[in-house]
PDB file of N, CA and C in Angstrom:
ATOM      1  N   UNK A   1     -93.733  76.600-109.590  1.00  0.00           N
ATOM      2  CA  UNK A   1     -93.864  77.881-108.927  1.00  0.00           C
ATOM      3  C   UNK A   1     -92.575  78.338-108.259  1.00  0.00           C
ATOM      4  N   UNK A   2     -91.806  77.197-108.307  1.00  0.00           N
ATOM      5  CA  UNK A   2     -90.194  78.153-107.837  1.00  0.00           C
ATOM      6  C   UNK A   2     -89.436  77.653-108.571  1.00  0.00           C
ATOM      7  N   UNK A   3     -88.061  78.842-108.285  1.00  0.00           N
ATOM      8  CA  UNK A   3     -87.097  78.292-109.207  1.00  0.00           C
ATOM      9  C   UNK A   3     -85.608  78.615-108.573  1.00  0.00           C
ATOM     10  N   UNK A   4     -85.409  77.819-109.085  1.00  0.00           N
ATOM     11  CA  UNK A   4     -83.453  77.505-108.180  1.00  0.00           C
ATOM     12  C   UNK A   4     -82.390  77.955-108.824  1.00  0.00           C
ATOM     13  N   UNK A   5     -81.536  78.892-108.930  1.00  0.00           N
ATOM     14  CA  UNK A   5     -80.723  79.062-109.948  1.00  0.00           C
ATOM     15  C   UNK A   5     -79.155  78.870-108.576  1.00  0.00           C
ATOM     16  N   UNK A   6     -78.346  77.422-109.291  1.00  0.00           N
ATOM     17  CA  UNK A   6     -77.346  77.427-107.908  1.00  0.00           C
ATOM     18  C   UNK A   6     -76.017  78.058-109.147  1.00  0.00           C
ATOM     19  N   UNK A   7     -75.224  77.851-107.798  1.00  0.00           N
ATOM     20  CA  UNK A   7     -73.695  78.015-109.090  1.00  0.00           C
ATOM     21  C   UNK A   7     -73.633  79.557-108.924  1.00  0.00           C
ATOM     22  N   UNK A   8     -74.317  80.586-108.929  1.00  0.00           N
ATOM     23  CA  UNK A   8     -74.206  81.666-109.072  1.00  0.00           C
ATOM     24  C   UNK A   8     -72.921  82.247-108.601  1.00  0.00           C
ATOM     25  N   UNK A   9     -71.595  81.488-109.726  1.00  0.00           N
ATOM     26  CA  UNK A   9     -70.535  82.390-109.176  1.00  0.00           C
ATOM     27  C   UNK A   9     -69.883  83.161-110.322  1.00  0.00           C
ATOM     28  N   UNK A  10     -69.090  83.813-109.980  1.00  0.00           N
ATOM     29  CA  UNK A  10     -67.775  84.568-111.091  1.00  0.00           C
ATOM     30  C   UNK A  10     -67.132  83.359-111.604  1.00  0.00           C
ATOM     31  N   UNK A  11     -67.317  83.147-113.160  1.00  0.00           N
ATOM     32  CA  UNK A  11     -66.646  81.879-113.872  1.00  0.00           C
ATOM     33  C   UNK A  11     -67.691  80.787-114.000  1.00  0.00           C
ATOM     34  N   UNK A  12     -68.902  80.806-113.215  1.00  0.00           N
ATOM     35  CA  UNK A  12     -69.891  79.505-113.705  1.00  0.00           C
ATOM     36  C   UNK A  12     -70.917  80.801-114.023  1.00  0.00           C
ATOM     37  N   UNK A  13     -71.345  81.572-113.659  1.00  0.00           N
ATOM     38  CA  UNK A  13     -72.501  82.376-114.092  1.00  0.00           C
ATOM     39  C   UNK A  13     -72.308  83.536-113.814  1.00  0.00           C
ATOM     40  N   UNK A  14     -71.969  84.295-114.677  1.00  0.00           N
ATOM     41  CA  UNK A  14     -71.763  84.083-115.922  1.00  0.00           C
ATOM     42  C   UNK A  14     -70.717  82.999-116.286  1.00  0.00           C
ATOM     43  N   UNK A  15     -70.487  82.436-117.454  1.00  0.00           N
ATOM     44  CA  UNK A  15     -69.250  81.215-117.711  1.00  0.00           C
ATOM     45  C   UNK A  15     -68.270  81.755-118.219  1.00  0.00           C
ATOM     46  N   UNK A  16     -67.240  81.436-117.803  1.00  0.00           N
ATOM     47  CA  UNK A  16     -65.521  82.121-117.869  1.00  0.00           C
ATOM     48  C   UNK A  16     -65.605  82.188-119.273  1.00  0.00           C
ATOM     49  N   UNK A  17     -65.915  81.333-120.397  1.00  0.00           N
ATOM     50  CA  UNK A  17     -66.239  81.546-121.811  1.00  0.00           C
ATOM     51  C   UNK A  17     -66.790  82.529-122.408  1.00  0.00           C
ATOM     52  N   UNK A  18     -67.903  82.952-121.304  1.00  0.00           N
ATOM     53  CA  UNK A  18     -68.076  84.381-121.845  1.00  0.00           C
ATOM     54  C   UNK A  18     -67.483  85.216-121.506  1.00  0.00           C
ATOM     55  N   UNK A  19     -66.816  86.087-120.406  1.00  0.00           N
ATOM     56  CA  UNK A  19     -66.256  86.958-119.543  1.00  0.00           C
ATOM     57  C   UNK A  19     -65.158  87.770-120.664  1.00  0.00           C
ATOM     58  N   UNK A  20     -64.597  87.348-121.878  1.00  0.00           N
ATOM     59  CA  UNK A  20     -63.399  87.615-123.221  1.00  0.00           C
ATOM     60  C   UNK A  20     -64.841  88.891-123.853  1.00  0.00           C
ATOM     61  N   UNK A  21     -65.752  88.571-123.882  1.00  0.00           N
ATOM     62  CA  UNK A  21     -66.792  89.442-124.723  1.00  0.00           C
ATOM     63  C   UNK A  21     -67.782  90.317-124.491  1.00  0.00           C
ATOM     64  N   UNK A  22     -68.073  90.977-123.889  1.00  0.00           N
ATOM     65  CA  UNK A  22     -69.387  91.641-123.635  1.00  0.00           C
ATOM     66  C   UNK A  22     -70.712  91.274-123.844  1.00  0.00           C
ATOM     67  N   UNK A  23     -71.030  91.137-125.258  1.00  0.00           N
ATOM     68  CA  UNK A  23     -72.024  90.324-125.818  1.00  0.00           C
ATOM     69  C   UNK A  23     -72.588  89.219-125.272  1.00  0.00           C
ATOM     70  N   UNK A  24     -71.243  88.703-124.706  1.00  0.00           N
ATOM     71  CA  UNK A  24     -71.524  86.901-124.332  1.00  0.00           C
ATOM     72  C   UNK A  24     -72.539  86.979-122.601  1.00  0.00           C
ATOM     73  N   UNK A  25     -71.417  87.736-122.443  1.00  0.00           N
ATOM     74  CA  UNK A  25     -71.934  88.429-120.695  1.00  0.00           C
ATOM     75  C   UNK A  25     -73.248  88.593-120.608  1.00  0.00           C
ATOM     76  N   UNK A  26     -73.680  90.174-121.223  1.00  0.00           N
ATOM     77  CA  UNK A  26     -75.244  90.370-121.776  1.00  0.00           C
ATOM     78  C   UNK A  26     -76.406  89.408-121.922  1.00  0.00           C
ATOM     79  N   UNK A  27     -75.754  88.034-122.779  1.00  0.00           N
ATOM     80  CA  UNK A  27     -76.475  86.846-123.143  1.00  0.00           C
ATOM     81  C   UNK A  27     -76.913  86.412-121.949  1.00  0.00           C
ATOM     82  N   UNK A  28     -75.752  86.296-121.076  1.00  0.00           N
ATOM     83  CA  UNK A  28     -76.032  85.540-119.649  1.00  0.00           C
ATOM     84  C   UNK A  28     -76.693  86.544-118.908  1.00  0.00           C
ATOM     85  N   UNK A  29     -76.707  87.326-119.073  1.00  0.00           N
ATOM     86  CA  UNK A  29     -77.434  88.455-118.205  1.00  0.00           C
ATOM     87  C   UNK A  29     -78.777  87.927-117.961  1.00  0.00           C
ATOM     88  N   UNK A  30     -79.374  88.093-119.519  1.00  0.00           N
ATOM     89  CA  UNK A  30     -80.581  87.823-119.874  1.00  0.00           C
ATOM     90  C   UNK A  30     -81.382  86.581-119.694  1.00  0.00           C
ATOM     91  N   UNK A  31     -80.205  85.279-119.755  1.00  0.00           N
ATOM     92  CA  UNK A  31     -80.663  83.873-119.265  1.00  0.00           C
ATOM     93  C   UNK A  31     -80.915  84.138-118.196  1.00  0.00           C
ATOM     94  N   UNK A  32     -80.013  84.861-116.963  1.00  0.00           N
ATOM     95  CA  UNK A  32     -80.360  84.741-115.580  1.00  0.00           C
ATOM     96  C   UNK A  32     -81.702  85.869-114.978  1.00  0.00           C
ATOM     97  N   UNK A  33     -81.984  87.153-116.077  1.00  0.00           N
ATOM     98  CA  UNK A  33     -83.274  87.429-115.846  1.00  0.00           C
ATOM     99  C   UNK A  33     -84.433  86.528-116.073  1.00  0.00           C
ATOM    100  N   UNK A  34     -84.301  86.037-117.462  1.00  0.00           N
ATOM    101  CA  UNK A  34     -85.594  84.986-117.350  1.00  0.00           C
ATOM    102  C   UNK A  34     -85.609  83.771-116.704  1.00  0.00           C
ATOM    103  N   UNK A  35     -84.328  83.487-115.916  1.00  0.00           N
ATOM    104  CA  UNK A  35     -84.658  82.517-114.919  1.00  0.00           C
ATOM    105  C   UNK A  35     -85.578  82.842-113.796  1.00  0.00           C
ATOM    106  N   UNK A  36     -84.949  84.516-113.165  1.00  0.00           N
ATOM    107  CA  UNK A  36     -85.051  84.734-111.863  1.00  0.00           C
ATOM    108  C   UNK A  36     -87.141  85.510-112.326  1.00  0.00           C
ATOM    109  N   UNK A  37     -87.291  85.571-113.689  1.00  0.00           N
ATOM    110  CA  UNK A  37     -88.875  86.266-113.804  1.00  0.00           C
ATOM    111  C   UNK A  37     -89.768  84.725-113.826  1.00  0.00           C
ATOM    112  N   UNK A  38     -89.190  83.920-114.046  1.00  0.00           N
ATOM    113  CA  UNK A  38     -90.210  82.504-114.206  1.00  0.00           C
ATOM    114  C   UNK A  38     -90.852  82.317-113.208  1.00  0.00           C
ATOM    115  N   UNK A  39     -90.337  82.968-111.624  1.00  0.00           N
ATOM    116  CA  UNK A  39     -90.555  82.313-110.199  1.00  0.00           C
ATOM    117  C   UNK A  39     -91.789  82.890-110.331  1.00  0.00           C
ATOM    118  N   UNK A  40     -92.797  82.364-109.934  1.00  0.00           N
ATOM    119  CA  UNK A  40     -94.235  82.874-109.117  1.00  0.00           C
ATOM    120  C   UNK A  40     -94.037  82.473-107.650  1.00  0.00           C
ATOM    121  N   UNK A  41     -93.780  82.023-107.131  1.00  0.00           N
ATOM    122  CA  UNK A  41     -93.447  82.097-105.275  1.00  0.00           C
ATOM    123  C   UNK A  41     -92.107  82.124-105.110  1.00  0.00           C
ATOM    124  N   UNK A  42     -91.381  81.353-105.107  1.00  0.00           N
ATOM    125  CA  UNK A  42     -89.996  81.240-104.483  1.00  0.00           C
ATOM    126  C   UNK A  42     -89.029  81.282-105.703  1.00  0.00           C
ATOM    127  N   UNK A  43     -88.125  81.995-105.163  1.00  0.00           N
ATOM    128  CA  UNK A  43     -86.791  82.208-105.794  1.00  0.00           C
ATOM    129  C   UNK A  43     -85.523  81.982-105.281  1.00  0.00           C
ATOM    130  N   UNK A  44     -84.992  81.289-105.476  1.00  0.00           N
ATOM    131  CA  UNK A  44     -83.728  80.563-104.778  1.00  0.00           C
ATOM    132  C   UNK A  44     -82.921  80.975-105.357  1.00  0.00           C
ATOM    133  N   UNK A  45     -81.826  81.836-105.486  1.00  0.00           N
ATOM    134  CA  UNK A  45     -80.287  81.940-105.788  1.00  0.00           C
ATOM    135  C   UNK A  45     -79.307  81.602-104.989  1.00  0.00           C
ATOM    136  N   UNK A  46     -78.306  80.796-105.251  1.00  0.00           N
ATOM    137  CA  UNK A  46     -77.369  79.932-104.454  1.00  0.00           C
ATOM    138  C   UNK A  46     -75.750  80.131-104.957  1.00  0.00           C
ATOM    139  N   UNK A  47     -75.313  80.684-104.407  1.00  0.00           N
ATOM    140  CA  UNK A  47     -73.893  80.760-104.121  1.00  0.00           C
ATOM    141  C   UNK A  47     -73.137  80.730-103.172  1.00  0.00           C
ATOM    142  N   UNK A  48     -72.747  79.463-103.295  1.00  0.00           N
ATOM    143  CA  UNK A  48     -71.687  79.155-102.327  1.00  0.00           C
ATOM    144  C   UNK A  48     -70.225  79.461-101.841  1.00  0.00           C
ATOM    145  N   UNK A  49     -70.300  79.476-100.975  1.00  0.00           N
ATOM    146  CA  UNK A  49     -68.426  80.060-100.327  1.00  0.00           C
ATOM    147  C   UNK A  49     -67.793  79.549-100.894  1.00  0.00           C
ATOM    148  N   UNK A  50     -67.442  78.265-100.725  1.00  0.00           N
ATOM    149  CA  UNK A  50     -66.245  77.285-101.374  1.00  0.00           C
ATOM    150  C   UNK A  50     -66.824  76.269-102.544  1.00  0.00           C
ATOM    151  N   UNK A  51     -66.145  75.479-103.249  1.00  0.00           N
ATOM    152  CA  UNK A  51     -66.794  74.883-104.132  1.00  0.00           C
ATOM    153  C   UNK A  51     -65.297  73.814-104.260  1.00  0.00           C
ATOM    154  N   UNK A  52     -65.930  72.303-104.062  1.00  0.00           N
ATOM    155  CA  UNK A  52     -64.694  71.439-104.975  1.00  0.00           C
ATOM    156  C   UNK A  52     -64.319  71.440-106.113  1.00  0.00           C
ATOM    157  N   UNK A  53     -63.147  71.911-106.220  1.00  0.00           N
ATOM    158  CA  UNK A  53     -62.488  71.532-107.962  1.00  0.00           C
ATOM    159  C   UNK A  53     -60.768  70.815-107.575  1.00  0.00           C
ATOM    160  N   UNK A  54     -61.246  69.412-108.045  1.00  0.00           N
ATOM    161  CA  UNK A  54     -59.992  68.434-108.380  1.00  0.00           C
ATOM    162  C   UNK A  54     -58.798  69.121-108.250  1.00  0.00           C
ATOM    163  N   UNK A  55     -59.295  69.723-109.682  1.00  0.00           N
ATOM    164  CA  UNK A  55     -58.214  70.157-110.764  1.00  0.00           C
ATOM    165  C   UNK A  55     -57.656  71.251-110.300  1.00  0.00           C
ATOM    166  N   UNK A  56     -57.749  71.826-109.765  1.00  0.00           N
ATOM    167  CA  UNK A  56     -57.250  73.098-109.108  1.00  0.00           C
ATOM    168  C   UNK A  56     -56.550  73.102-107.715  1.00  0.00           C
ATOM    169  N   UNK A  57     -55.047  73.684-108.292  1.00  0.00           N
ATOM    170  CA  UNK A  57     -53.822  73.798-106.795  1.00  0.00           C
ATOM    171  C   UNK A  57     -54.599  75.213-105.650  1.00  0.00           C
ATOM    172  N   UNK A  58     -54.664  74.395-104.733  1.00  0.00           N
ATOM    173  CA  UNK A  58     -55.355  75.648-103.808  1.00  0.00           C
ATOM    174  C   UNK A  58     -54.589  75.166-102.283  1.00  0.00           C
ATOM    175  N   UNK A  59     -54.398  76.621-101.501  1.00  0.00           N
ATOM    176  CA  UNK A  59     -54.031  75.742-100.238  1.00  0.00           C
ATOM    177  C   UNK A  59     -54.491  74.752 -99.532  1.00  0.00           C
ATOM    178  N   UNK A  60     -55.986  74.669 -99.606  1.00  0.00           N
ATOM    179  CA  UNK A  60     -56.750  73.364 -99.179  1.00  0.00           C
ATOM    180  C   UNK A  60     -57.366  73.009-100.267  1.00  0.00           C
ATOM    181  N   UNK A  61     -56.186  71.279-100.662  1.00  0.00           N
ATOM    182  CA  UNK A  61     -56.539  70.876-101.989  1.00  0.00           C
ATOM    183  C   UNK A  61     -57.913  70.410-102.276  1.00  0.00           C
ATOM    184  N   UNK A  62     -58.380  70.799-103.349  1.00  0.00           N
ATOM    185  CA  UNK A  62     -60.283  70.880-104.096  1.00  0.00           C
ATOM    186  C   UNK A  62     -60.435  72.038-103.412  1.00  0.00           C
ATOM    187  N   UNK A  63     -60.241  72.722-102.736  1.00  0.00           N
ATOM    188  CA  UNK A  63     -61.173  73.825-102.036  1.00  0.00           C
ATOM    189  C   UNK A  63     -61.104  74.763-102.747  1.00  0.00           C
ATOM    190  N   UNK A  64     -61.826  75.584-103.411  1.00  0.00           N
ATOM    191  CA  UNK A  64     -61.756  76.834-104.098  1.00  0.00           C
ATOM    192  C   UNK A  64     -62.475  77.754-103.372  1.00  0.00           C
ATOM    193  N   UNK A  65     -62.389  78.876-102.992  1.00  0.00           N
ATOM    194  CA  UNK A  65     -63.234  80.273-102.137  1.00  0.00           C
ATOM    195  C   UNK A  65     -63.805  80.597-103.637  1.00  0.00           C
ATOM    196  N   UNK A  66     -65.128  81.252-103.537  1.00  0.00           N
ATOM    197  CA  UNK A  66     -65.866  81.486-104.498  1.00  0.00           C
ATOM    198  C   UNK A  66     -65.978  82.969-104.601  1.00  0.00           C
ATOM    199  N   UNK A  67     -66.324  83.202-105.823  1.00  0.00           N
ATOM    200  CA  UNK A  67     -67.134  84.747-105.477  1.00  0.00           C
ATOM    201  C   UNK A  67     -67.743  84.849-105.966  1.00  0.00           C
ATOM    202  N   UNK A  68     -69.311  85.624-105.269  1.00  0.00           N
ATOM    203  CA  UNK A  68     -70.892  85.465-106.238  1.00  0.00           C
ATOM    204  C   UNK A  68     -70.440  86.033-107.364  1.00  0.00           C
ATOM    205  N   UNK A  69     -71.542  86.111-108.085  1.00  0.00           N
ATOM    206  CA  UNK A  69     -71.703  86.462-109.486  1.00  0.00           C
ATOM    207  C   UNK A  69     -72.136  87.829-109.767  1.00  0.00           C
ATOM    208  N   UNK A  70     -71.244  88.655-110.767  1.00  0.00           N
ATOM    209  CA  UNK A  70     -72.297  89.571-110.420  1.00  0.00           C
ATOM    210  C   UNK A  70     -73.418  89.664-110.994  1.00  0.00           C
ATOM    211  N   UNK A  71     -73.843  89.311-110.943  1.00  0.00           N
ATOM    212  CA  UNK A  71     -75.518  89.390-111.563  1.00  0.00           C
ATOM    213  C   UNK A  71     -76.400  89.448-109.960  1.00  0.00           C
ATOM    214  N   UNK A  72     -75.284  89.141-108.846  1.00  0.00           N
ATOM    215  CA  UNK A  72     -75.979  89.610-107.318  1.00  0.00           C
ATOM    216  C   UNK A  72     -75.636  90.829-107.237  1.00  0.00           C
ATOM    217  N   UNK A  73     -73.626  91.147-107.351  1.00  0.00           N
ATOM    218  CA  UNK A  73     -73.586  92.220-106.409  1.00  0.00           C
ATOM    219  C   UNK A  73     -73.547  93.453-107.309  1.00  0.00           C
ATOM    220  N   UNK A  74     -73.832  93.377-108.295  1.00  0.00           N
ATOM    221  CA  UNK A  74     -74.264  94.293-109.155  1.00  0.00           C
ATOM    222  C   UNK A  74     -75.487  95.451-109.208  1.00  0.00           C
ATOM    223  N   UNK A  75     -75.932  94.746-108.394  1.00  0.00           N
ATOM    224  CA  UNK A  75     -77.831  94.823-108.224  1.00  0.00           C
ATOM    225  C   UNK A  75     -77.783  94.779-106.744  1.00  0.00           C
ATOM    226  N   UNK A  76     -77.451  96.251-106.270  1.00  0.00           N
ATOM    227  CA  UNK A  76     -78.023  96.569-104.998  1.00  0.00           C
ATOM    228  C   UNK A  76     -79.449  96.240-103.863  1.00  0.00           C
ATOM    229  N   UNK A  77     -80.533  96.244-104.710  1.00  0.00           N
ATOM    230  CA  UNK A  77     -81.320  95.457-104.231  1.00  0.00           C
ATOM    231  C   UNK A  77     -81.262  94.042-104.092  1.00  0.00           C
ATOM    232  N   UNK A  78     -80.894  93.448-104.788  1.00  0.00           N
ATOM    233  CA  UNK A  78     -80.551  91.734-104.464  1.00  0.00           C
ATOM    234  C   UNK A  78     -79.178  91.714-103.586  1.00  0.00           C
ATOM    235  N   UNK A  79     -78.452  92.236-103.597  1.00  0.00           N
ATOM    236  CA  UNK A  79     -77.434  91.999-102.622  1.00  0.00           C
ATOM    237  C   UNK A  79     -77.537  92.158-101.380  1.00  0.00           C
ATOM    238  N   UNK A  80     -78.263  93.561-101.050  1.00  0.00           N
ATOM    239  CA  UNK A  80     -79.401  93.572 -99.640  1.00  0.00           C
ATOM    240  C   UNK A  80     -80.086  92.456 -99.043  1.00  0.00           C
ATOM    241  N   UNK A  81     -80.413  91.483-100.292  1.00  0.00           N
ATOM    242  CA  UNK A  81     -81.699  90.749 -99.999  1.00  0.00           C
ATOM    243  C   UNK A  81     -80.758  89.654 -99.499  1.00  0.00           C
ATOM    244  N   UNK A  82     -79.141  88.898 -99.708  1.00  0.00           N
ATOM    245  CA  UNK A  82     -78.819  88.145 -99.501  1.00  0.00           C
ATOM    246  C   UNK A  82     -78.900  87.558 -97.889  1.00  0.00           C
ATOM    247  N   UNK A  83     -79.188  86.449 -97.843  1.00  0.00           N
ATOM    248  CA  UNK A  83     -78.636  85.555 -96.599  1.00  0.00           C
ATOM    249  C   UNK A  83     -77.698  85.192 -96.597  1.00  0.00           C
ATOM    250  N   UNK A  84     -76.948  84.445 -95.062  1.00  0.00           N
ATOM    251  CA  UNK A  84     -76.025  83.577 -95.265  1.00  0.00           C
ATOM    252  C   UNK A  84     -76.269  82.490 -94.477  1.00  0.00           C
ATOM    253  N   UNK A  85     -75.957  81.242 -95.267  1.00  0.00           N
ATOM    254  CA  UNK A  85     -76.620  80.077 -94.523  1.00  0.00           C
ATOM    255  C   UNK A  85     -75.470  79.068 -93.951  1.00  0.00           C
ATOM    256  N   UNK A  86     -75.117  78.905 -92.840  1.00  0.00           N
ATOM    257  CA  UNK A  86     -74.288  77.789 -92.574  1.00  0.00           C
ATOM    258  C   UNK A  86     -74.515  76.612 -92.724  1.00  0.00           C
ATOM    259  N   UNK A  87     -74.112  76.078 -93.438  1.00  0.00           N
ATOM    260  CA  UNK A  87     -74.746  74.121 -93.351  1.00  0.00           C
ATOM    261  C   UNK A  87     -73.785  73.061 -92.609  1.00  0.00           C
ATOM    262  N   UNK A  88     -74.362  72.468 -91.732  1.00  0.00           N
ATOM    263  CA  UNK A  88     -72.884  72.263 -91.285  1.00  0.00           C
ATOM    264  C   UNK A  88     -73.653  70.256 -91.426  1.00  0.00           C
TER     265      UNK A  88
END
């Protein structure tokens, strides 16, 4: 009855593999509608501020600043709907 979709950033969701094509984008569009229609109670979308990556030169090394996906800020009503959660 719920469903979690995390990662929701620019480069993981949609995946930087698609982002060269339109088509590919669209595809992901559509994965992330029938993720977000499966929920019958809860719907969790999760995107996080920062995210570790090794591999990547950043001023604070692993730290990458994120940016949602748009498949949030695209969609005025879901972007309204966002929280922000501190976890400390």
């Amino acid at each position: 009855h719920s469903v979690f979709v995390i990662h929701l950033l620019e480069g993981l969701f949609p995946s930087s593999y698609s982002l060269e094509d339109d088509e590919s984008v669209e595809e992901e569009r559509r994965l992330f509608y029938v993720a977000a229609t499966r929920a019958k109670k809860n719907l969790i979308l999760a995107a996080p501020k920062n995210v570790w990556n090794g591999k990547m030169q950043c001023v604070f090394p692993g730290v990458v600043f994120s940016k949602p996906s748009r498949f949030i800020t695209e969609n005025k009503e879901m972007a309204n709907l966002m929280e922000e959660w501190e976890i400390e």
